[in-house]
N, C-alpha and C. Protein backbone atom coordinates (compact mmCIF):
# COMPACT_ATOMS: atom_id res chain seq x y z
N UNK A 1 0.84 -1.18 0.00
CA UNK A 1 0.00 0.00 0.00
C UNK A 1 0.88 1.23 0.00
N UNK A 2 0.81 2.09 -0.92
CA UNK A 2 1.45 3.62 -0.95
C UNK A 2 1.10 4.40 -0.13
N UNK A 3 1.95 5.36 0.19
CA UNK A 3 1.13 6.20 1.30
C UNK A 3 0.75 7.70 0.34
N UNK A 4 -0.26 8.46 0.54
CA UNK A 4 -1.19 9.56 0.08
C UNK A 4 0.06 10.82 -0.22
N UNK A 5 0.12 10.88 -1.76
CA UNK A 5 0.99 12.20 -1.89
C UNK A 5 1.06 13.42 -0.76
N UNK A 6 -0.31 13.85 -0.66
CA UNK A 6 -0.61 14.88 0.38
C UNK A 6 0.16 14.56 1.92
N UNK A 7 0.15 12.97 2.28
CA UNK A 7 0.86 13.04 3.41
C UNK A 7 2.35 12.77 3.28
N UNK A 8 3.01 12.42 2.02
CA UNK A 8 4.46 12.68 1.71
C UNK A 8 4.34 14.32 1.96
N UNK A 9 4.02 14.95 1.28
CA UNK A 9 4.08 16.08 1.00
C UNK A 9 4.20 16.96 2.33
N UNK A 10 3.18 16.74 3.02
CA UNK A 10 3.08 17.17 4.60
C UNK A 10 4.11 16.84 5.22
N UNK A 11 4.63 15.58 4.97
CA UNK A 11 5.83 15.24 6.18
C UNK A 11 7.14 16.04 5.58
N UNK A 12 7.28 16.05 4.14
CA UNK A 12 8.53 17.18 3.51
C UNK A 12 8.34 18.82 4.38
N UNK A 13 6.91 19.29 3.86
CA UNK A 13 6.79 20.25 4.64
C UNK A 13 7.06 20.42 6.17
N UNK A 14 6.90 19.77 6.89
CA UNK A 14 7.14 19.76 7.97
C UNK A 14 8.67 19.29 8.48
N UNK A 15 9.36 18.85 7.53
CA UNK A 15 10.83 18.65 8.06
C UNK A 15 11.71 19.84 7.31
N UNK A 16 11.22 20.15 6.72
CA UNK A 16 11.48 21.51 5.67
C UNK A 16 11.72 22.91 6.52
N UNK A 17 10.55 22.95 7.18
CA UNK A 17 10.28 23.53 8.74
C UNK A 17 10.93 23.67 9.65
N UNK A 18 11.31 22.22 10.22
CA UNK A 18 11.98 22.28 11.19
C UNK A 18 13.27 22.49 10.85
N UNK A 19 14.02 22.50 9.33
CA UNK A 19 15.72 22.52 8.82
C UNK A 19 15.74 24.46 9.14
N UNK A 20 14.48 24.81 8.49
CA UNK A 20 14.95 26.05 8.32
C UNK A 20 14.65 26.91 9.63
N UNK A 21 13.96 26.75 10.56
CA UNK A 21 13.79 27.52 11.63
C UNK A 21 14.19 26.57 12.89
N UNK A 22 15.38 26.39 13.10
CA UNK A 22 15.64 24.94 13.91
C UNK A 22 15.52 25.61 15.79
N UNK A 23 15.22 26.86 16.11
CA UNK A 23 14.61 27.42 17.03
C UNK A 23 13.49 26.97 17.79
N UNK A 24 12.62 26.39 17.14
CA UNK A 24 11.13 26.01 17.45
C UNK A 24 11.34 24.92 17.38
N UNK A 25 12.45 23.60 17.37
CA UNK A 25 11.75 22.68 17.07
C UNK A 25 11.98 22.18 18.67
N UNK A 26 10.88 21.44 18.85
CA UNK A 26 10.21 20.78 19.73
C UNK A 26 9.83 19.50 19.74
N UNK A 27 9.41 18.51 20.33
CA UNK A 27 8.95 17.36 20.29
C UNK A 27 7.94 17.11 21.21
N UNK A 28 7.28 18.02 21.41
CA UNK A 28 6.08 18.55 22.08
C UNK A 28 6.04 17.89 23.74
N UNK A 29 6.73 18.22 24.33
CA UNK A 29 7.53 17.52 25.75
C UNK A 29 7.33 15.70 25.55
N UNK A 30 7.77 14.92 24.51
CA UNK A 30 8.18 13.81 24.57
C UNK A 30 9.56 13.87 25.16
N UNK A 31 10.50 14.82 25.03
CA UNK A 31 11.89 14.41 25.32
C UNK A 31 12.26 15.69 26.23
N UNK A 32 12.72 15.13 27.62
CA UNK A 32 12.83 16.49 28.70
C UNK A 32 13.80 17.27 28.22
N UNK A 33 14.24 18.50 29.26
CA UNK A 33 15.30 19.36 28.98
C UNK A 33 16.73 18.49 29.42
N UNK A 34 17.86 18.85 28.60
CA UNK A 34 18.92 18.43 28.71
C UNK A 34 18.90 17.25 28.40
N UNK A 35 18.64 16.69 28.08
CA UNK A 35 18.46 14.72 27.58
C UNK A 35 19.48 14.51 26.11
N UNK A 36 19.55 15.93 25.83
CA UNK A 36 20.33 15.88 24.44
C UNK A 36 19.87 16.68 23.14
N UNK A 37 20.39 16.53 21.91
CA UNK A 37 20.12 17.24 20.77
C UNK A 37 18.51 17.14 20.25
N UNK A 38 17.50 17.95 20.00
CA UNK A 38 16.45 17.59 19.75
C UNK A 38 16.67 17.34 18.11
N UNK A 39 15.75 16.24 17.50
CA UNK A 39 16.08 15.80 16.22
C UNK A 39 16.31 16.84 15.46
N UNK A 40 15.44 17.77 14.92
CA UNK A 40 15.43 19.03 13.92
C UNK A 40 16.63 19.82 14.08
N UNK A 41 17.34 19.58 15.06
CA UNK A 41 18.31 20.22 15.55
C UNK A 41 19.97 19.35 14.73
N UNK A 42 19.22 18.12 14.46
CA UNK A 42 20.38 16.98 13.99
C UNK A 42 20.30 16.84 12.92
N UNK A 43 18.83 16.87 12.09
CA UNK A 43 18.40 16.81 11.01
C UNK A 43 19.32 18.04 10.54
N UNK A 44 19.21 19.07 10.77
CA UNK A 44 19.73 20.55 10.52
C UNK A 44 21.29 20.45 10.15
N UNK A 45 21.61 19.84 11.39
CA UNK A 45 23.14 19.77 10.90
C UNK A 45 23.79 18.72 10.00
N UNK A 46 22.90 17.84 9.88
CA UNK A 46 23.24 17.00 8.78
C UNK A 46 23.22 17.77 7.58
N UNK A 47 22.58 18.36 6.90
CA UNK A 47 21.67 19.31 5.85
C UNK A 47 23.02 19.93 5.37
N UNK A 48 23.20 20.65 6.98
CA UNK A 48 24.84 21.81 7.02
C UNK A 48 26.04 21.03 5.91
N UNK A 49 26.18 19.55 6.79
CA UNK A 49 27.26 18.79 6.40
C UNK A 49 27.32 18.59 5.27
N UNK A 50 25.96 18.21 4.72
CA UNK A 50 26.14 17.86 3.31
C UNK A 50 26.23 19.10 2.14
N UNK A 51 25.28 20.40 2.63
CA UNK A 51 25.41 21.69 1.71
C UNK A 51 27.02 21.90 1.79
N UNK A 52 28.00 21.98 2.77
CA UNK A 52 29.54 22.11 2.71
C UNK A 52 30.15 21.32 2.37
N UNK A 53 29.80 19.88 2.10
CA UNK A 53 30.43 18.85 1.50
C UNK A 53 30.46 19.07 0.08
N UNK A 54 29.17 19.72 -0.15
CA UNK A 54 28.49 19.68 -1.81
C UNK A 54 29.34 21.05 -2.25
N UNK A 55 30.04 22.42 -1.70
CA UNK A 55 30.34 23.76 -2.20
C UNK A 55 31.82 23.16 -1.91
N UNK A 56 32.24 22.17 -0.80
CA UNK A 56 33.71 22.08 -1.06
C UNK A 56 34.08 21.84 -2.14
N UNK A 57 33.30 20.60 -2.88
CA UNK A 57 33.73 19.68 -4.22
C UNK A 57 33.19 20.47 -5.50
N UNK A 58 32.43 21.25 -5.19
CA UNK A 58 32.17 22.53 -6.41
C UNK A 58 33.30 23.18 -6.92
N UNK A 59 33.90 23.79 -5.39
CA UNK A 59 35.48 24.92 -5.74
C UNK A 59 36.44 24.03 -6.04
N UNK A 60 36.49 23.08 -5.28
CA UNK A 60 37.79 22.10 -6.08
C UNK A 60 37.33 21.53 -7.33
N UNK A 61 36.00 21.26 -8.33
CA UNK A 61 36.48 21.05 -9.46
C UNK A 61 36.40 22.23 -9.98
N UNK A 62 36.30 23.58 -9.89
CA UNK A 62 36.16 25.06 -10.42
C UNK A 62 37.99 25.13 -10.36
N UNK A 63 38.29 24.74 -9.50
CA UNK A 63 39.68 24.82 -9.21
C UNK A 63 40.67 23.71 -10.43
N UNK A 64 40.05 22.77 -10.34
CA UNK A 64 40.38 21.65 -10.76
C UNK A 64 40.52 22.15 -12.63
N UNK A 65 39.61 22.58 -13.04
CA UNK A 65 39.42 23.44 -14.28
C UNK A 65 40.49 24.73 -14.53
N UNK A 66 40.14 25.15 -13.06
CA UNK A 66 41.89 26.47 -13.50
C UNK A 66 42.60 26.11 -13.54
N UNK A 67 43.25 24.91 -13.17
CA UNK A 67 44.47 24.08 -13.40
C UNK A 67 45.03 24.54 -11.54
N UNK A 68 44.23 24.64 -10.72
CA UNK A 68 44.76 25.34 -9.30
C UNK A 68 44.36 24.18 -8.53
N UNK A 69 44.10 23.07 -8.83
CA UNK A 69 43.74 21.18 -8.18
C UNK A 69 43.80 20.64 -8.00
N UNK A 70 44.96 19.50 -7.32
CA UNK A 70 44.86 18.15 -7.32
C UNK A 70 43.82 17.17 -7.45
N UNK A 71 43.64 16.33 -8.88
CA UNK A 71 42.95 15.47 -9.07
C UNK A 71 42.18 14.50 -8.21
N UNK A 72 43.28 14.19 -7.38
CA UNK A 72 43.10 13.69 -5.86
C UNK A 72 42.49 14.15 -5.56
N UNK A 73 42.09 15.21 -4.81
CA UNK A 73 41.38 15.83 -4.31
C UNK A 73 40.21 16.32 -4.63
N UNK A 74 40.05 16.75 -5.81
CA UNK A 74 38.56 17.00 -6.61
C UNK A 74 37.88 15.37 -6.01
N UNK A 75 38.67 14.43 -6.50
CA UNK A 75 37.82 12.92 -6.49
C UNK A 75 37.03 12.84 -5.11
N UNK A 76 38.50 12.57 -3.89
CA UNK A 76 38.13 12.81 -2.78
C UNK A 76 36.96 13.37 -2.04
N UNK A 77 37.05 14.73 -2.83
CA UNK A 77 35.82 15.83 -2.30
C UNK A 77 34.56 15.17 -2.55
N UNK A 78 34.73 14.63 -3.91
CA UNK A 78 32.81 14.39 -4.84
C UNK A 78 32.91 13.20 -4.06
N UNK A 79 33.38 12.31 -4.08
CA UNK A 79 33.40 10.68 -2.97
C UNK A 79 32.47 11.18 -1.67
N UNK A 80 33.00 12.28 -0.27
CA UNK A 80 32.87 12.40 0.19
C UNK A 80 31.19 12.92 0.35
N UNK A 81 31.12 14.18 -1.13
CA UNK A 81 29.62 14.59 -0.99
C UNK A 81 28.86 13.35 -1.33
N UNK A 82 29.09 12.30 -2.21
CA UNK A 82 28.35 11.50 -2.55
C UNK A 82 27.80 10.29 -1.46
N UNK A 83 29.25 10.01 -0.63
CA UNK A 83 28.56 9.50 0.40
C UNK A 83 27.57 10.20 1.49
N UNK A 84 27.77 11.61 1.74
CA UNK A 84 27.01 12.32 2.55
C UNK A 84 25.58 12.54 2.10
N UNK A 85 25.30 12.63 1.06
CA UNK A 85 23.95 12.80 0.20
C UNK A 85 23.26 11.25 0.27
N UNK A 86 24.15 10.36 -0.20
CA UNK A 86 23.82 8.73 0.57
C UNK A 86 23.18 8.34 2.00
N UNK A 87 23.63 9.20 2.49
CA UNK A 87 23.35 8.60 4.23
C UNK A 87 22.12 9.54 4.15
N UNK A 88 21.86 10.98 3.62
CA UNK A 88 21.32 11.40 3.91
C UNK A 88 19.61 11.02 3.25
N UNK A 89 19.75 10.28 2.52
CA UNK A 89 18.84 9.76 1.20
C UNK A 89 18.33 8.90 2.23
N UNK A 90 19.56 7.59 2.85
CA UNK A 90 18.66 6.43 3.58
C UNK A 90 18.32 6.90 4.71
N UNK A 91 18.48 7.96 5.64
CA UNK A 91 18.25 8.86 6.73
C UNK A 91 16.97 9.13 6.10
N UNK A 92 16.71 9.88 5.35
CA UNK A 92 15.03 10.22 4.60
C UNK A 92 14.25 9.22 4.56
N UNK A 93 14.84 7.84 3.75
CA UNK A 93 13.90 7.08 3.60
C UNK A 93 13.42 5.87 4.70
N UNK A 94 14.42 6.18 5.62
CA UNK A 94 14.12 5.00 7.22
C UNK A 94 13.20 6.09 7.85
N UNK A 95 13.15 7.65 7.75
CA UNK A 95 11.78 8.32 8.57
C UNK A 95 10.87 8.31 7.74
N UNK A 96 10.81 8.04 6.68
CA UNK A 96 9.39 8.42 5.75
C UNK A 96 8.85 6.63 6.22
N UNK A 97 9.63 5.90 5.96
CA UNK A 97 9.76 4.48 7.05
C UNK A 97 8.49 4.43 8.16
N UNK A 98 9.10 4.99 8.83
CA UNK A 98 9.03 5.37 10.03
C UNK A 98 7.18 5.68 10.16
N UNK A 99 7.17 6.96 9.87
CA UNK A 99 6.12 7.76 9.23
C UNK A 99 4.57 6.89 8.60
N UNK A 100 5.53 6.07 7.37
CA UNK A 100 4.17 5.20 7.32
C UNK A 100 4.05 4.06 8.21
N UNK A 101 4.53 3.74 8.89
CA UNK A 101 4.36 2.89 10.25
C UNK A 101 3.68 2.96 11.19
N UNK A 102 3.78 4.28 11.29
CA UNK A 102 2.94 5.31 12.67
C UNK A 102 1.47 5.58 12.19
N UNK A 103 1.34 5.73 10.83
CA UNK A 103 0.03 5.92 9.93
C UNK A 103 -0.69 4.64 10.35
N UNK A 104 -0.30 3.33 10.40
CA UNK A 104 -0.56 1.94 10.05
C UNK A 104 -1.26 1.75 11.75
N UNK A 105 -0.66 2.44 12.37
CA UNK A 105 -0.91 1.90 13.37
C UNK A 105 -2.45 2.30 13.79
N UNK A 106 -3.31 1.16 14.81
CA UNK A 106 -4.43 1.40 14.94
C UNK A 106 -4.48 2.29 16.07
N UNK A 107 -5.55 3.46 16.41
CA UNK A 107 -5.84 4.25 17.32
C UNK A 107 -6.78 4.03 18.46
């Protein structure tokens, strides 16, 4: 069974939300104070990791093109964004996971 565009859509919106205003995010007192990083807060910095992974390997092949590059290193860089965009893909798709699980469940 697929789950309803509208509620893909809702759950993007709502993690979309929490990347860009990571101030508010909350877990509506499921998780006390000090217990640790609240997710949106982790989600966020993952996001970070991978947008700087993705502009490192930009300037090194921009670089790589001026002849100002080690080959090595261009590779290195795109390896690195590619695995980070990887984790971050199966990170998406174990909460959307997740998500229709919680749907499934009876009330």
């Amino acid at each position: 069974m697929s789950t309803p565009f509208n509620a893909v859509a809702a759950a993007y919106s709502n993690a979309s939300r929490l990347i860009s205003d990571p101030g508010k995010t909350s877990l509506g007192g499921l998780g006390g104070a000090g217990q640790g990083p609240d997710f949106g807060k982790l989600v966020a910095e993952g996001m970070q990791g991978v947008m700087q992974a993705g502009a490192t390997s930009d300037k090194l092949s921009l670089d790589l093109v001026n002849g100002q590059a080690n080959v090595v290193d261009v590779v290195t860089a795109i390896s690195q964004t590619e695995l980070a965009m990887e984790s971050m893909v199966a990170i998406r798709d174990k909460v959307i996971s997740a998500y229709e699980e919680i749907m499934r469940m009876p009330i």
